[in-house]
Protein backbone atom coordinates (compact mmCIF):
# COMPACT_ATOMS: atom_id res chain seq x y z
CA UNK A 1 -24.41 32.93 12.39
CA UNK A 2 -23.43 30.62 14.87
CA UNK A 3 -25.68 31.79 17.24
CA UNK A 4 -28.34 31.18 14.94
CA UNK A 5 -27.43 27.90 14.77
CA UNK A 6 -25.24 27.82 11.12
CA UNK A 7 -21.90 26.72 11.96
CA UNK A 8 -20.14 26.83 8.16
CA UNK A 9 -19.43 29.57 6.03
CA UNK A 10 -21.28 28.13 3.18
CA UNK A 11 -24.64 29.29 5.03
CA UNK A 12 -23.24 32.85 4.26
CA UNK A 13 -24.23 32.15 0.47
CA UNK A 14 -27.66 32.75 1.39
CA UNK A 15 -27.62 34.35 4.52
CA UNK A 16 -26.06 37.67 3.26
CA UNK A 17 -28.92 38.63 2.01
CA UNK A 18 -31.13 37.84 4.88
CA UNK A 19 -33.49 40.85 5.63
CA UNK A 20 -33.40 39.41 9.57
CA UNK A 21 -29.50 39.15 9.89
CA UNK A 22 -29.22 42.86 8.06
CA UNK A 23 -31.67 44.07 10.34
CA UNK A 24 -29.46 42.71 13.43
CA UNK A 25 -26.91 44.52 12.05
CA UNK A 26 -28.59 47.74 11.21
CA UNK A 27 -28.74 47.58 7.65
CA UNK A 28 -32.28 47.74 5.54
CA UNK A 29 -33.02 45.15 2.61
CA UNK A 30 -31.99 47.34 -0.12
CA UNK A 31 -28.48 48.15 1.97
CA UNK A 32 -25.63 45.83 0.36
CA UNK A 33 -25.52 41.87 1.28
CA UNK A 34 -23.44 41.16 3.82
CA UNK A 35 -20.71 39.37 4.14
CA UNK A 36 -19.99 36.50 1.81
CA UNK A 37 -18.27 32.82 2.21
CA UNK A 38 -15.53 33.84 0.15
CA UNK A 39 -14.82 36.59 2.72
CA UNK A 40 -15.69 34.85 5.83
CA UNK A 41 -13.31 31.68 4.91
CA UNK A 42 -10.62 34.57 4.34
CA UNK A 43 -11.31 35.88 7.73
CA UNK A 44 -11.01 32.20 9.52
CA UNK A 45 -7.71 31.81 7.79
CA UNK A 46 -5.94 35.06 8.27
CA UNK A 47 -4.77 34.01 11.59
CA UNK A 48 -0.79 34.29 11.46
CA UNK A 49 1.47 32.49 14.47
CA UNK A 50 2.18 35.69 15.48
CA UNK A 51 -1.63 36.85 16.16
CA UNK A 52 -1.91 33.39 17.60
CA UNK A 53 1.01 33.69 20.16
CA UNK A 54 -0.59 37.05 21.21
CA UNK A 55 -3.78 35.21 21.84
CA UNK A 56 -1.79 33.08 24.08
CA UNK A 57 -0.34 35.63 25.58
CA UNK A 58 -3.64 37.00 26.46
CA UNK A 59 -4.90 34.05 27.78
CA UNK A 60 -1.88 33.79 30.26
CA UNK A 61 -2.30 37.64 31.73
CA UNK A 62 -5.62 36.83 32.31
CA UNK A 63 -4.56 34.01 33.67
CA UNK A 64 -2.53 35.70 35.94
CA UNK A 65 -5.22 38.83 36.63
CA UNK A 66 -7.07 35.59 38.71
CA UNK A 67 -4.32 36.41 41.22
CA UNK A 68 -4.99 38.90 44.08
CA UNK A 69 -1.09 39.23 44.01
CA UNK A 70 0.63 38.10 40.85
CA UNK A 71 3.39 35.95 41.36
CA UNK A 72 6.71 36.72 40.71
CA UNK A 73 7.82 33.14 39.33
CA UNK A 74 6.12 30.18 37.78
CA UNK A 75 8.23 27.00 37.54
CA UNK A 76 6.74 24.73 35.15
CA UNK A 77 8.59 21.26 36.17
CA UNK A 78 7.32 17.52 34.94
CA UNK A 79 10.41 15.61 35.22
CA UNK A 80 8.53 12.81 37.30
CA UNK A 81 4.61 13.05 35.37
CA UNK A 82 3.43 9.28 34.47
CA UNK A 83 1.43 9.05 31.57
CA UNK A 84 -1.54 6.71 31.97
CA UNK A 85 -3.88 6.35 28.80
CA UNK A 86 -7.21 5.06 28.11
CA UNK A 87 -9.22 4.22 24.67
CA UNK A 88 -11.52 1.95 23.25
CA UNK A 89 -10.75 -1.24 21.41
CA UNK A 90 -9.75 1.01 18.44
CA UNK A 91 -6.30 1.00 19.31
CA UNK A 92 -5.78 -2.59 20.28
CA UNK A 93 -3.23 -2.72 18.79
CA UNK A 94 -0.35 -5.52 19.98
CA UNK A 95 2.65 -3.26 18.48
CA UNK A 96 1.23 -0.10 20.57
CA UNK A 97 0.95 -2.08 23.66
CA UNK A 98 4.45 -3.22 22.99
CA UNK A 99 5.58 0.48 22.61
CA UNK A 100 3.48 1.77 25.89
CA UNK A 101 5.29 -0.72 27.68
CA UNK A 102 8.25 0.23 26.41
CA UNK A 103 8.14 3.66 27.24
CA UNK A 104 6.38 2.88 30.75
CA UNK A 105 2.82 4.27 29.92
CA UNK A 106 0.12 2.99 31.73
CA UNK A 107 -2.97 2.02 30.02
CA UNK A 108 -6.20 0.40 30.17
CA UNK A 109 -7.42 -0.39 26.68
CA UNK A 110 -10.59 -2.24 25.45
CA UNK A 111 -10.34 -5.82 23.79
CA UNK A 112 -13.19 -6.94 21.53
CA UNK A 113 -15.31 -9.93 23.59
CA UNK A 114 -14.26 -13.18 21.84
CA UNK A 115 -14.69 -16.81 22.95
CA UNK A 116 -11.70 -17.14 25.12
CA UNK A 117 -12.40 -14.21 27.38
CA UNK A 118 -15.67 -15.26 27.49
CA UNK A 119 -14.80 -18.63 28.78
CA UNK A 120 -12.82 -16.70 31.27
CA UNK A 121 -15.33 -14.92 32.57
CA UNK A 122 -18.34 -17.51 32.68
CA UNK A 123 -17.54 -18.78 36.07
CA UNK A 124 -18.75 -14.87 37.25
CA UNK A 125 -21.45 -14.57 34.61
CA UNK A 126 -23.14 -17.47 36.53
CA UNK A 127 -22.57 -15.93 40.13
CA UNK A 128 -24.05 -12.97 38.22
CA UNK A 129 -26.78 -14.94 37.63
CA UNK A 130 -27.65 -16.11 40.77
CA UNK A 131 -27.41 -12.56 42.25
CA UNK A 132 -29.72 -10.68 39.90
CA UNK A 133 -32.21 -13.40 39.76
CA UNK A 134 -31.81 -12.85 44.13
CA UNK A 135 -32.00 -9.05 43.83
CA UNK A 136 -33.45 -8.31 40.32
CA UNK A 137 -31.05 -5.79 40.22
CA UNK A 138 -27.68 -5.49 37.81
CA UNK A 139 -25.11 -6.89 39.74
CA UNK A 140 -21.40 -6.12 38.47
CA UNK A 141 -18.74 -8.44 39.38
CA UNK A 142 -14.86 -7.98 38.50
CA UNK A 143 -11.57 -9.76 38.46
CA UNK A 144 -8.32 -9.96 36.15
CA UNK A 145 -7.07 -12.93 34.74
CA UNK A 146 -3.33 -13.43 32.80
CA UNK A 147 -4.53 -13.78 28.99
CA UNK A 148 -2.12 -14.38 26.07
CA UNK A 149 -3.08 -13.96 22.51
CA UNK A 150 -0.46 -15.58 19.82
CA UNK A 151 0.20 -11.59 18.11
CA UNK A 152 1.10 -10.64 21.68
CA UNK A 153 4.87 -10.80 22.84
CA UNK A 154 4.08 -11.96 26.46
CA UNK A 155 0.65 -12.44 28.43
CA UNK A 156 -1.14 -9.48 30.06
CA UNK A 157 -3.58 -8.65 32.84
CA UNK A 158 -7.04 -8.57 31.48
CA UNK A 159 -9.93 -6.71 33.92
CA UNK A 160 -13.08 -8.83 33.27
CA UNK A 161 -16.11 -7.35 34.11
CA UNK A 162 -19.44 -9.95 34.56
CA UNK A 163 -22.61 -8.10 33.80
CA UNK A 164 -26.55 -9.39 34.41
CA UNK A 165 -29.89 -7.42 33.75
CA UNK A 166 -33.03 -8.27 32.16
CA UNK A 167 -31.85 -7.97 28.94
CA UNK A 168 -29.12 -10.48 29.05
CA UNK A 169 -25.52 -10.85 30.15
CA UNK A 170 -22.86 -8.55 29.08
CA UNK A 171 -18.83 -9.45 28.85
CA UNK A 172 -16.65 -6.11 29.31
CA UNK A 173 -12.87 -6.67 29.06
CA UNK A 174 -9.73 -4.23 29.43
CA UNK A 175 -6.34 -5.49 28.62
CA UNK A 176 -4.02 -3.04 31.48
CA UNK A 177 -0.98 -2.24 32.45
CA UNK A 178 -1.78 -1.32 35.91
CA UNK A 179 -1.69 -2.85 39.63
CA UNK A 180 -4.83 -1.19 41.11
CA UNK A 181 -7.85 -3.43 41.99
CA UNK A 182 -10.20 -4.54 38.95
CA UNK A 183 -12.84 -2.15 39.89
CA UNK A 184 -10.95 0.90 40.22
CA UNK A 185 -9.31 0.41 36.93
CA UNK A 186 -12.36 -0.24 35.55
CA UNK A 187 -14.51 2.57 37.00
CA UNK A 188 -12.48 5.03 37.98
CA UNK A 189 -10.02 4.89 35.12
CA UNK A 190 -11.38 3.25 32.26
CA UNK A 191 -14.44 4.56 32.07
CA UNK A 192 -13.71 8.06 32.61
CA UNK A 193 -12.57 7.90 28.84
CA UNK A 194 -16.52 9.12 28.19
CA UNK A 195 -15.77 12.87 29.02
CA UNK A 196 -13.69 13.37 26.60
CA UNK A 197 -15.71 11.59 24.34
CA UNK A 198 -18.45 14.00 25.29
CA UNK A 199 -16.68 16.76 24.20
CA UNK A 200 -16.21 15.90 20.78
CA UNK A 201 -19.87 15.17 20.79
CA UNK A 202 -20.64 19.06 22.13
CA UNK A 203 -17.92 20.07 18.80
CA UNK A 204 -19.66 18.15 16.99
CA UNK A 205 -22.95 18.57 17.60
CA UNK A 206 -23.08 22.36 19.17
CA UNK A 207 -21.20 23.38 16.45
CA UNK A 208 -22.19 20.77 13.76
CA UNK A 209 -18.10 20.28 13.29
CA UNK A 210 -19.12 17.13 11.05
CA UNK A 211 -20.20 19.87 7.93
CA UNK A 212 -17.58 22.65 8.18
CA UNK A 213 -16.21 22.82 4.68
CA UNK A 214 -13.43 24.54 5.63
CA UNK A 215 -10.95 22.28 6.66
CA UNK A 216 -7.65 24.13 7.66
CA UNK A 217 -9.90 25.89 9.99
């Protein structure tokens, strides 16, 4: 079914009597229907913890089968990981800034554009300006600036980014926890968030994830 391109179980209502799908399975019309959403919703749930740690376990030998010689210990150690974490303005949230500080997580999070960054950042809209009416290409120009919001407990470091191109101007900003330079926060941190927003998309839309009744599943 999925292969076919019906990702829910519901589809099975009508598709079990499909002469094409019985014939891929090597059953005539007049054989019985195949089987039904009732069924196949009992099959997606039968899953115990026990069949899944065995899945797990497969994964791992497999895992391990990679190796031309298969080591004799794996140490597992993250005493001294940092946690860095990126999202969209979704979680700007003052109290979960105050509690990623609190538990030293870095961050780079998106604020929504209002008229006080803005003002902050018109000083580089302008020299964005002036280069993209020079090159008539998008120039990108960044810098941070110490911003303080009356919700917020203390001021922050903001990343400002100071966007020109034929359409318009465009005001990107990132409150952060971070020392790196602007740009790198911004491009190579930041903005990396996409990925994993692409892979909902692919759940979503490769296996239409937005219209599976079942929901435990």
């Amino acid at each position: 079914m999925l292969l076919q391109g019906y990702s829910d179980c519901n589809d099975a209502r009508y598709l079990k009597t499909d002469p094409t799908f019985k014939a891929i399975l090597g059953r005539t019309e007049g054989d019985p229907d195949l089987a039904s959403q009732p069924t196949l919703c009992r099959l997606e749930n039968r899953i115990t913890r026990q069949e899944l740690k065995a899945m797990i376990i497969y994964q791992i030998e497999k895992w391990l089968e990679s190796y031309k010689t298969v080591p004799n210990e794996i140490i597992l150690d993250f005493p001294n990981v940092k946690i860095k974490l990126r999202a969209d303005s979704g979680v700007a949230i003052p109290r979960f800034f105050d509690f990623l500080e609190d538990n030293t997580i870095q961050y780079a999070i998106a604020l929504v554009t209002n008229k006080r960054l803005v003002k902050k950042n018109e000083p580089f809209i302008e020299t964005a300006k002036r280069a993209f009416n020079r090159i008539q290409n998008k120039p990108r120009l960044f810098h941070a600036v110490i911003h303080d919001v009356d919700s917020w407990k203390k001021t922050r470091r903001v990343i400002a980014n100071a966007e020109v191109m034929a359409e318009g101007t465009n005001n990107r900003f990132v409150v952060t926890h971070m020392d790196d330079e602007p740009q790198v926060i911004y491009d190579d941190f930041y903005t990396q968030r996409g990925d994993s927003e692409n892979d909902i998309k692919e759940l979503k839309l490769g296996c239409h994830a937005d219209r599976l009744s079942c929901h435990k599943f």
